[in-house]
C-alpha atoms as a PDB file:
ATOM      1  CA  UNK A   1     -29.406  24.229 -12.805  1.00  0.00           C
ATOM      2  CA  UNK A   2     -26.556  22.206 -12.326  1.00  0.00           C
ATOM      3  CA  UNK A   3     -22.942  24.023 -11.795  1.00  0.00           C
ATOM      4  CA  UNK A   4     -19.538  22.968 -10.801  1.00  0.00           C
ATOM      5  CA  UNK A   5     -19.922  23.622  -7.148  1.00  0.00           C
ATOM      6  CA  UNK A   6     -23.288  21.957  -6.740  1.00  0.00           C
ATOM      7  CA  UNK A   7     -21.622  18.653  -8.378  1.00  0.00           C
ATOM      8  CA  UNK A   8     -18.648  18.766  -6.385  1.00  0.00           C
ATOM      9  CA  UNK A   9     -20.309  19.193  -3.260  1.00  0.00           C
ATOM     10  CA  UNK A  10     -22.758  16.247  -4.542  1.00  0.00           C
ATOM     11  CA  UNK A  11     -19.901  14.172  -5.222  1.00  0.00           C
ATOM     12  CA  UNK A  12     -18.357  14.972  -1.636  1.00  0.00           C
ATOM     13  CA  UNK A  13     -21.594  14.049   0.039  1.00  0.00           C
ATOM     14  CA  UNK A  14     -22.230  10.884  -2.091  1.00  0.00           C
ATOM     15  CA  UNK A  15     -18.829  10.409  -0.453  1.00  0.00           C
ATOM     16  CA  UNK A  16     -19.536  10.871   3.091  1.00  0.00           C
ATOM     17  CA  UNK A  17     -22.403   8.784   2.602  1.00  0.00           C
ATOM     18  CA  UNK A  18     -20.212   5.780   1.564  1.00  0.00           C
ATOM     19  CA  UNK A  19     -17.729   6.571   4.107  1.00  0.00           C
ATOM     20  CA  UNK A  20     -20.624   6.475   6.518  1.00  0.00           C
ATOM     21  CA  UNK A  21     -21.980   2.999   5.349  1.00  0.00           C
ATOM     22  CA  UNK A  22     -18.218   1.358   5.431  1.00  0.00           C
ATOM     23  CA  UNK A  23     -18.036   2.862   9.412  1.00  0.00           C
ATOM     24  CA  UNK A  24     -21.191   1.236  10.593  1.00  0.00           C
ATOM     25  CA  UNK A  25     -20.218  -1.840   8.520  1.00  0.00           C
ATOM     26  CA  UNK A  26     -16.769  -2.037  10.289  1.00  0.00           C
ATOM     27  CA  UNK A  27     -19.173  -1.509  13.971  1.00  0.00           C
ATOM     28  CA  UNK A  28     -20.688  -4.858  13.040  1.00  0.00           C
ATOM     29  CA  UNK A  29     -17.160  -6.635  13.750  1.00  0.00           C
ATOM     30  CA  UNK A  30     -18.368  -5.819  17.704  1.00  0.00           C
ATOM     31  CA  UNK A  31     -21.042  -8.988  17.194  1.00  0.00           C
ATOM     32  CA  UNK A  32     -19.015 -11.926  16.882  1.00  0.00           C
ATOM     33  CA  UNK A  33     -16.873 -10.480  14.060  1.00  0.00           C
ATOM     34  CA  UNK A  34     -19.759  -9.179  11.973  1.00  0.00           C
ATOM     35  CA  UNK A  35     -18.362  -9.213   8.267  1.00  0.00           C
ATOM     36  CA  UNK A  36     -14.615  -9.900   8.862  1.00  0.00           C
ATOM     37  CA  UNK A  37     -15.296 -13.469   9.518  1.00  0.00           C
ATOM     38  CA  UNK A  38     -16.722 -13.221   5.621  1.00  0.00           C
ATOM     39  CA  UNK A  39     -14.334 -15.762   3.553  1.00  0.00           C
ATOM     40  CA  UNK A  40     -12.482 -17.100   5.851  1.00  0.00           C
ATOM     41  CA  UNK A  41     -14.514 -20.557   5.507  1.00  0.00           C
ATOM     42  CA  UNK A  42     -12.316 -20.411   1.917  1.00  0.00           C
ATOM     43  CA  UNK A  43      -9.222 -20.438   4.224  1.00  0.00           C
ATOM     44  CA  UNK A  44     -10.461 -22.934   6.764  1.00  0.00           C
ATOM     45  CA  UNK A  45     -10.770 -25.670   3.647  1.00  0.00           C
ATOM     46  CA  UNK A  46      -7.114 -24.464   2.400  1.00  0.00           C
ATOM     47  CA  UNK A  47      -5.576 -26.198   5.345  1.00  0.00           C
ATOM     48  CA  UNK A  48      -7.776 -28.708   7.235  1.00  0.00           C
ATOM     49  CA  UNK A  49      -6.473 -31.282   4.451  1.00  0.00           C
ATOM     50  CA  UNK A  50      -3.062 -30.539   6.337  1.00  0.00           C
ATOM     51  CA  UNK A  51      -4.314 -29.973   9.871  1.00  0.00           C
ATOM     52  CA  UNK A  52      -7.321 -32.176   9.980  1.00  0.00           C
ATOM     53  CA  UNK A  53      -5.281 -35.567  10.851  1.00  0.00           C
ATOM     54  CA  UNK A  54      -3.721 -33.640  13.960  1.00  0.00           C
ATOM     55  CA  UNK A  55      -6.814 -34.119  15.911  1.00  0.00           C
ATOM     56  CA  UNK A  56      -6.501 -38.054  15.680  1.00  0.00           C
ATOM     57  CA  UNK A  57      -2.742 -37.521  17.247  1.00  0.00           C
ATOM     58  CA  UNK A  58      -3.648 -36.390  20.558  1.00  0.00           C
ATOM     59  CA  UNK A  59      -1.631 -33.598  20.500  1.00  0.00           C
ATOM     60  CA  UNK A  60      -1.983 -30.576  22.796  1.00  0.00           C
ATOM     61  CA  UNK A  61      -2.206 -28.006  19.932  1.00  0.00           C
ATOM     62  CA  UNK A  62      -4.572 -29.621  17.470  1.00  0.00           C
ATOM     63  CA  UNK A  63      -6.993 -28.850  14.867  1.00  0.00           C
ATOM     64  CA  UNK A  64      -9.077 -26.744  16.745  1.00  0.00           C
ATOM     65  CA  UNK A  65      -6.087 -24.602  17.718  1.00  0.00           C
ATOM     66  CA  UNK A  66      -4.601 -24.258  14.725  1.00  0.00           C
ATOM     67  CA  UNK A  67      -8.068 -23.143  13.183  1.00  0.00           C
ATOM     68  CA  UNK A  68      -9.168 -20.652  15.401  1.00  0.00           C
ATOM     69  CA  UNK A  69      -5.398 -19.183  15.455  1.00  0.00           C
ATOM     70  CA  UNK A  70      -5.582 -18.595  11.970  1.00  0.00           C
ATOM     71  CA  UNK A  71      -9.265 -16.939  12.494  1.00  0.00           C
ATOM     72  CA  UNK A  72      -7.813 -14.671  14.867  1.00  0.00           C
ATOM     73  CA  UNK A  73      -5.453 -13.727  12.336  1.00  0.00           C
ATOM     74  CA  UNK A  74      -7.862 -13.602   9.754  1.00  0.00           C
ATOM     75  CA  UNK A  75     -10.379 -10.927  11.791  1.00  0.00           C
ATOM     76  CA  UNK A  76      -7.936  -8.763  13.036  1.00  0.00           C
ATOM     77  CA  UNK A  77      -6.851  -7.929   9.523  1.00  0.00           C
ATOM     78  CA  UNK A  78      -3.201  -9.249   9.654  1.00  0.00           C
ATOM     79  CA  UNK A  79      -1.555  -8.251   6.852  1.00  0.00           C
ATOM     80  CA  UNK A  80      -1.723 -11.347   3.862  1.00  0.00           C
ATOM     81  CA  UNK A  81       1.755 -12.046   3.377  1.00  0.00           C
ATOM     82  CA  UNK A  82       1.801 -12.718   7.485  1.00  0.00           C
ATOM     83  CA  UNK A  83      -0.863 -14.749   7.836  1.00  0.00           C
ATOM     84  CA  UNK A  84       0.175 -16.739   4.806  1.00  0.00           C
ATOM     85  CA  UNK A  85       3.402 -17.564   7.024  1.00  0.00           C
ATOM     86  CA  UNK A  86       1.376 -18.196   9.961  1.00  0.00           C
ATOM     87  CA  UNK A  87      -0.887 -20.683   8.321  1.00  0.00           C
ATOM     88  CA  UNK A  88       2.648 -22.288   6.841  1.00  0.00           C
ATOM     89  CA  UNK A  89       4.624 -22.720   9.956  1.00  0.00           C
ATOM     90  CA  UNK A  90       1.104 -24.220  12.011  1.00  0.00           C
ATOM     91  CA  UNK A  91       0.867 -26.932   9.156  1.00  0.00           C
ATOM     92  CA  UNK A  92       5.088 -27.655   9.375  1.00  0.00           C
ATOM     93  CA  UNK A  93       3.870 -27.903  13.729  1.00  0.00           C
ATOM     94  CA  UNK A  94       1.513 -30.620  12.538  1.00  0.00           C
ATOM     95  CA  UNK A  95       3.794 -32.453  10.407  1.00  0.00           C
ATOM     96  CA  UNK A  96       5.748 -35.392  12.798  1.00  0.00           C
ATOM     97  CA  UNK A  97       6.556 -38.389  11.590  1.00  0.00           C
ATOM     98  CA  UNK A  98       3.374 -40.136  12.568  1.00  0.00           C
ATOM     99  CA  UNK A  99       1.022 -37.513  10.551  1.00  0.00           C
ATOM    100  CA  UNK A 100       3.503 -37.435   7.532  1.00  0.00           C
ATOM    101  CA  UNK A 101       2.183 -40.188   5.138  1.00  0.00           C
ATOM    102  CA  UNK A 102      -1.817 -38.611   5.761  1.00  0.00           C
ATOM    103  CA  UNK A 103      -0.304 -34.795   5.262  1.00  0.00           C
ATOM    104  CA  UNK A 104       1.671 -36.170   2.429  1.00  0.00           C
ATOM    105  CA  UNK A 105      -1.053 -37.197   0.472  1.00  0.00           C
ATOM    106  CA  UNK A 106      -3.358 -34.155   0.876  1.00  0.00           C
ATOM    107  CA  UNK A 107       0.032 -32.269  -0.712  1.00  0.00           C
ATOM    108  CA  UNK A 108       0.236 -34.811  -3.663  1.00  0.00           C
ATOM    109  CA  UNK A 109       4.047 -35.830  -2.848  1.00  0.00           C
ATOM    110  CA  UNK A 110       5.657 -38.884  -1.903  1.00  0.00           C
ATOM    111  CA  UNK A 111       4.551 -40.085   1.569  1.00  0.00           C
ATOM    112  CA  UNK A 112       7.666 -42.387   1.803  1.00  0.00           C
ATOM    113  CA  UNK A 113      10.543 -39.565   1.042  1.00  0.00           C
ATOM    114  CA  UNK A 114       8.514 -36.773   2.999  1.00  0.00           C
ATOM    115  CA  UNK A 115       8.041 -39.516   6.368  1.00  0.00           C
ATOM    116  CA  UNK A 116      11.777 -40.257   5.793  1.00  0.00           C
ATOM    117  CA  UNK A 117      12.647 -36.526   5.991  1.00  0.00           C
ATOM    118  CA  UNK A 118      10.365 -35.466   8.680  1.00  0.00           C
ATOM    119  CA  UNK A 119      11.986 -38.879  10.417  1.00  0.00           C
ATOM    120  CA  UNK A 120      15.593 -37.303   9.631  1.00  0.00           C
ATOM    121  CA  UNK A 121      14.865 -33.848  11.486  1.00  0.00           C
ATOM    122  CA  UNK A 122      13.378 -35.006  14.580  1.00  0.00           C
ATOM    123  CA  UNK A 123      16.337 -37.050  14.936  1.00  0.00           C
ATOM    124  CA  UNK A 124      18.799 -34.212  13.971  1.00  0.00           C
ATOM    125  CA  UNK A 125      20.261 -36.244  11.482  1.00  0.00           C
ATOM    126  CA  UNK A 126      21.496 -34.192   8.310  1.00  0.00           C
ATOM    127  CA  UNK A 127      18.996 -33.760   5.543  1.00  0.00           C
ATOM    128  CA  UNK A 128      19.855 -35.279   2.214  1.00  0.00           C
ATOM    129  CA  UNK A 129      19.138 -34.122  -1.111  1.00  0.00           C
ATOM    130  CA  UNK A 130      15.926 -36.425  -1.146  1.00  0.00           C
ATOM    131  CA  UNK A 131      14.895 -34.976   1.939  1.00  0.00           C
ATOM    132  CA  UNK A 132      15.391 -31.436   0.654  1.00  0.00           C
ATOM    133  CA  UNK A 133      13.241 -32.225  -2.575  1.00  0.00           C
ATOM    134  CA  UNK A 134      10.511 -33.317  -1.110  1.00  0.00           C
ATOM    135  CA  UNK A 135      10.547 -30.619   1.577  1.00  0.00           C
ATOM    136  CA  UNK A 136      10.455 -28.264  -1.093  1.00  0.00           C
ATOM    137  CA  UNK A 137       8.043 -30.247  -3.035  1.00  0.00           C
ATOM    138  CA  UNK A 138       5.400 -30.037  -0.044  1.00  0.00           C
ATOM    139  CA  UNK A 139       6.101 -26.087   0.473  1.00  0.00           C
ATOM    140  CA  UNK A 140       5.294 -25.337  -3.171  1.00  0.00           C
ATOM    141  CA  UNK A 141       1.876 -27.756  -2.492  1.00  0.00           C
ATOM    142  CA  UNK A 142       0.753 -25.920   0.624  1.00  0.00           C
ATOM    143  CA  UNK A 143       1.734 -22.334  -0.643  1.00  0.00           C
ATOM    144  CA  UNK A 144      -0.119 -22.953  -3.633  1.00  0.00           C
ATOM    145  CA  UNK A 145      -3.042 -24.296  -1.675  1.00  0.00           C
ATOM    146  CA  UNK A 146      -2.882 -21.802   0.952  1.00  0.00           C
ATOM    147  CA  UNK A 147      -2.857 -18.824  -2.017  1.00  0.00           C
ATOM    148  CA  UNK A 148      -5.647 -20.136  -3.387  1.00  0.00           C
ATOM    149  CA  UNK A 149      -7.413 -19.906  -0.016  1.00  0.00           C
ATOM    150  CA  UNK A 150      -6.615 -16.675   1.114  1.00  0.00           C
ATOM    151  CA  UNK A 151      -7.112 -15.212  -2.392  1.00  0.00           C
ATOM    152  CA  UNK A 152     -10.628 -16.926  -2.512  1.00  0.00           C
ATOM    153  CA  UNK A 153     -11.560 -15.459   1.111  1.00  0.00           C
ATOM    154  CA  UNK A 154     -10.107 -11.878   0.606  1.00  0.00           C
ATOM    155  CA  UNK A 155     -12.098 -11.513  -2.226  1.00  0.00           C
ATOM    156  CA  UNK A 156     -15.218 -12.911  -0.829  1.00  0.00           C
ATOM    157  CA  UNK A 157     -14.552 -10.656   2.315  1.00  0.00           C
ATOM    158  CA  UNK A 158     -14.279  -7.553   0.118  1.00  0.00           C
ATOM    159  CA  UNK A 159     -17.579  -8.400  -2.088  1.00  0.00           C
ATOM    160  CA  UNK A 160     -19.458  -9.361   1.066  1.00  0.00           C
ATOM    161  CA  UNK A 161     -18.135  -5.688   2.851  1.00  0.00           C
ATOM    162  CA  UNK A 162     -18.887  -3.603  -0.042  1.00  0.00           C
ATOM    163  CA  UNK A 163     -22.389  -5.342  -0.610  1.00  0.00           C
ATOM    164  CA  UNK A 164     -23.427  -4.891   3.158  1.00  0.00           C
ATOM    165  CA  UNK A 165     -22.265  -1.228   2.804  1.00  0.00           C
ATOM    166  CA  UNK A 166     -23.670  -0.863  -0.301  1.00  0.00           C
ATOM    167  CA  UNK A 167     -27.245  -1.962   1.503  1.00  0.00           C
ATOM    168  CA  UNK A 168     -26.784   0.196   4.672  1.00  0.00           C
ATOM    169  CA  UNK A 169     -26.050   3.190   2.117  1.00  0.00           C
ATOM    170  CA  UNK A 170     -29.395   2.784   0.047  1.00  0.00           C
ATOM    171  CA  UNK A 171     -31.164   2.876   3.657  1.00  0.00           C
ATOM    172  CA  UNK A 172     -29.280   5.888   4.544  1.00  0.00           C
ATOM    173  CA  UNK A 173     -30.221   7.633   1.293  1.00  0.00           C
ATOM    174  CA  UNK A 174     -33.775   6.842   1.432  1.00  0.00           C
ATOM    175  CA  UNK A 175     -34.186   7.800   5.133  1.00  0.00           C
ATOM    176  CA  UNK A 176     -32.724  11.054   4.911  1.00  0.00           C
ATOM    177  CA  UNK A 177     -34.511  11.702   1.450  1.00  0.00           C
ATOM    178  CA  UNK A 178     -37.924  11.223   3.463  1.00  0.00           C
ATOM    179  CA  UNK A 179     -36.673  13.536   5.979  1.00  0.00           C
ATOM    180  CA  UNK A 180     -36.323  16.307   3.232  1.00  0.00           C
ATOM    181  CA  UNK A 181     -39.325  15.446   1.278  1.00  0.00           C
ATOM    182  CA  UNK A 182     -41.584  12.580   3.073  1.00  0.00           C
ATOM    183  CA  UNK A 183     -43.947  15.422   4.529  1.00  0.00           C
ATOM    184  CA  UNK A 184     -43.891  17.467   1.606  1.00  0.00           C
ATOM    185  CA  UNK A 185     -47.264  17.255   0.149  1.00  0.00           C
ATOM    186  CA  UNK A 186     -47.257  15.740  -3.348  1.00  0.00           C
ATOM    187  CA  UNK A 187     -46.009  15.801  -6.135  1.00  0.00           C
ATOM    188  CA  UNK A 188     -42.728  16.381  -4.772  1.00  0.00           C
ATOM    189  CA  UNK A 189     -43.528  14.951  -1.097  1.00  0.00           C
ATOM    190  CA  UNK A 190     -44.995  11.420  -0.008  1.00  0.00           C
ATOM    191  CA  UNK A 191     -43.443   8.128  -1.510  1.00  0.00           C
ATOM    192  CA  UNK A 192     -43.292   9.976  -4.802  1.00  0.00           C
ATOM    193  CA  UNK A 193     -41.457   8.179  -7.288  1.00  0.00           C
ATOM    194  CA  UNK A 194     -39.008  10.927  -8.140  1.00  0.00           C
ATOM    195  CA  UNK A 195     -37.021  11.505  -4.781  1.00  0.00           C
ATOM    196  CA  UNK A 196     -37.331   7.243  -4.101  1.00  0.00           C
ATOM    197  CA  UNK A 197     -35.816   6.426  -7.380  1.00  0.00           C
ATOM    198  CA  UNK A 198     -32.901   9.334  -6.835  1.00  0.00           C
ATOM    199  CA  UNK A 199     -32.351   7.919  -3.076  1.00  0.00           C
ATOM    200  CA  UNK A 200     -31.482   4.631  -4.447  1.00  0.00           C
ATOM    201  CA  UNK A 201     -29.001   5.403  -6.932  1.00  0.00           C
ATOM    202  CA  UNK A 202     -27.458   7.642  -4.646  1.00  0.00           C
ATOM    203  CA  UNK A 203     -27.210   5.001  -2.106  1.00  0.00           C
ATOM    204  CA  UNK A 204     -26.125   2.549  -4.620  1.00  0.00           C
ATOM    205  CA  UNK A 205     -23.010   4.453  -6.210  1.00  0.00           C
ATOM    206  CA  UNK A 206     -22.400   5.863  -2.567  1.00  0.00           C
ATOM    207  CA  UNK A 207     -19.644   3.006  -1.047  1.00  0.00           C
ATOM    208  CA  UNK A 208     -17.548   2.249  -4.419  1.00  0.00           C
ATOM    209  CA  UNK A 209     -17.805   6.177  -4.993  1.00  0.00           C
ATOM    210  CA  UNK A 210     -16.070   6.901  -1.197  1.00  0.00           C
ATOM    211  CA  UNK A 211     -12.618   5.762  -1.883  1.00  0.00           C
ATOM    212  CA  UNK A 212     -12.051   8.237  -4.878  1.00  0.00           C
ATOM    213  CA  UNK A 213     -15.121  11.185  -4.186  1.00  0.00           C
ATOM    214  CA  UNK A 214     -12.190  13.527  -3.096  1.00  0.00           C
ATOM    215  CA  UNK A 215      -9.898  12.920  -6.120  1.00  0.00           C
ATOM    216  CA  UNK A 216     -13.233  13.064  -8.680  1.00  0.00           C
ATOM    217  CA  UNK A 217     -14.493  16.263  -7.176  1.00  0.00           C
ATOM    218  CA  UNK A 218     -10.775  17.499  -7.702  1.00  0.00           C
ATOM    219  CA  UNK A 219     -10.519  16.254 -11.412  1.00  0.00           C
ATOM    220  CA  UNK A 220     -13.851  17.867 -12.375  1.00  0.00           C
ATOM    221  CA  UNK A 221     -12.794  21.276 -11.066  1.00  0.00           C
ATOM    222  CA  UNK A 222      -9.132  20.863 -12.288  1.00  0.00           C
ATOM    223  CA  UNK A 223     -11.008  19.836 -15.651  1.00  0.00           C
ATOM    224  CA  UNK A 224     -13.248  23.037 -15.363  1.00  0.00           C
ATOM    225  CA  UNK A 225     -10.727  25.271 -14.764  1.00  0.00           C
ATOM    226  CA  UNK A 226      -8.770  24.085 -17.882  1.00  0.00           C
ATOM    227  CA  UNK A 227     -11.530  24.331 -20.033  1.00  0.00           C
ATOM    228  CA  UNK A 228     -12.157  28.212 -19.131  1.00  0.00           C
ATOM    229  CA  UNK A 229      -8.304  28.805 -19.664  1.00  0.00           C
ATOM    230  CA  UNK A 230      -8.548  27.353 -22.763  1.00  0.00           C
ATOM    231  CA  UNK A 231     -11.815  29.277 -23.971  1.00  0.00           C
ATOM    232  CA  UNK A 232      -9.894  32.571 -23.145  1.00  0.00           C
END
């Protein structure tokens, strides 16, 4: 029979078993970056249409640089918003006056007016209205494109996580179900049907369960609690 306490304390356990799976998932960041490097390659394509004509340039902190400082950024978990900016200021790095016609046409403005204001701040001469329109013209290009990126790889990240976890969890499930029952002679014991089946859902519902297992358990005895008040 099934009663409140058994179903919290199944609900708690499903939790722990999620929590589990998302702690040996974040272990696999030890090889390499494991699943943090997940989606980035969405953020990679973002900017090389900005970066990419560095590496022709010569310059001392290229492509490759720029890349695999925005990779750092992108495995250590820095916070969105940051690493937004961080991608934003490396692309304004790239952007002299000699890369400003080939970066101006991956941002769709005019290569002309953004060469001429580039030009104007190396120089220190004062920017004119011109120059500040097309400025602004190429931030709103690159945000959007850089949005688009990280939006693309953070979701991909989270999907890839949750599906790894989701995997590890299942294997969890099973192997500890043939712990209880695997020597148990049949019906019950063996590769019977009924425990295998119940392992997998488990595992299954186990990683998007973990994040809210303590607030469900709570609800359902909250909810149980009500409903005896209100029988009395």
């Amino acid at each position: 029979m099934i009663t409140v306490d058994n179903a919290v304390s199944g609900i708690g356990a499903i939790g722990a078993l999620g929590t589990a799976a998302y702690g040996l998932v974040d272990i696999t960041k030890f090889f390499g970056g494991g699943v943090s490097r997940l989606g980035f390659g969405y953020v990679r394509d973002a900017v090389m249409p900005y970066i990419g004509v560095a590496a022709q340039q010569g310059t001392a902190f290229g492509t490759e640089q720029v890349v695999e400082t925005l990779r750092a950024n992108w495995m250590n978990g820095m916070a969105k918003p940051d690493q937004k900016a961080a991608a934003r200021s490396l692309i304004r790095l790239m952007l002299t006056p000699s890369t400003a016609p080939s970066i101006a046409a991956a941002a769709g403005v005019n290569a002309e007016h953004l060469t001429t204001a580039v030009q104007n701040i190396f120089n220190s001469v004062p920017l004119t209205d011109q120059d500040t329109r097309v400025l602004g013209a190429f931030d709103v290009a690159v945000g959007a494109n850089l949005d688009y990126g990280y939006e693309r790889g953070d979701q991909c990240y989270r999907n890839g996580a949750r599906f790894v976890a989701a995997v590890i969890a299942i294997f969890l499930a099973v192997g500890g179900a043939w712990l209880v029952y695997g020597a148990t002679p049949r019906p019950c014991g063996g590769f019977c049907a009924h425990w295998v089946i119940y392992s997998l859902i488990i595992g299954m519902v186990a990683t998007p369960l973990a994040p809210v297992a303590k607030d469900l358990a709570s609800a359902l005895q909250t909810a149980v609690k009500a409903v005896g008040a209100f029988k009395r």
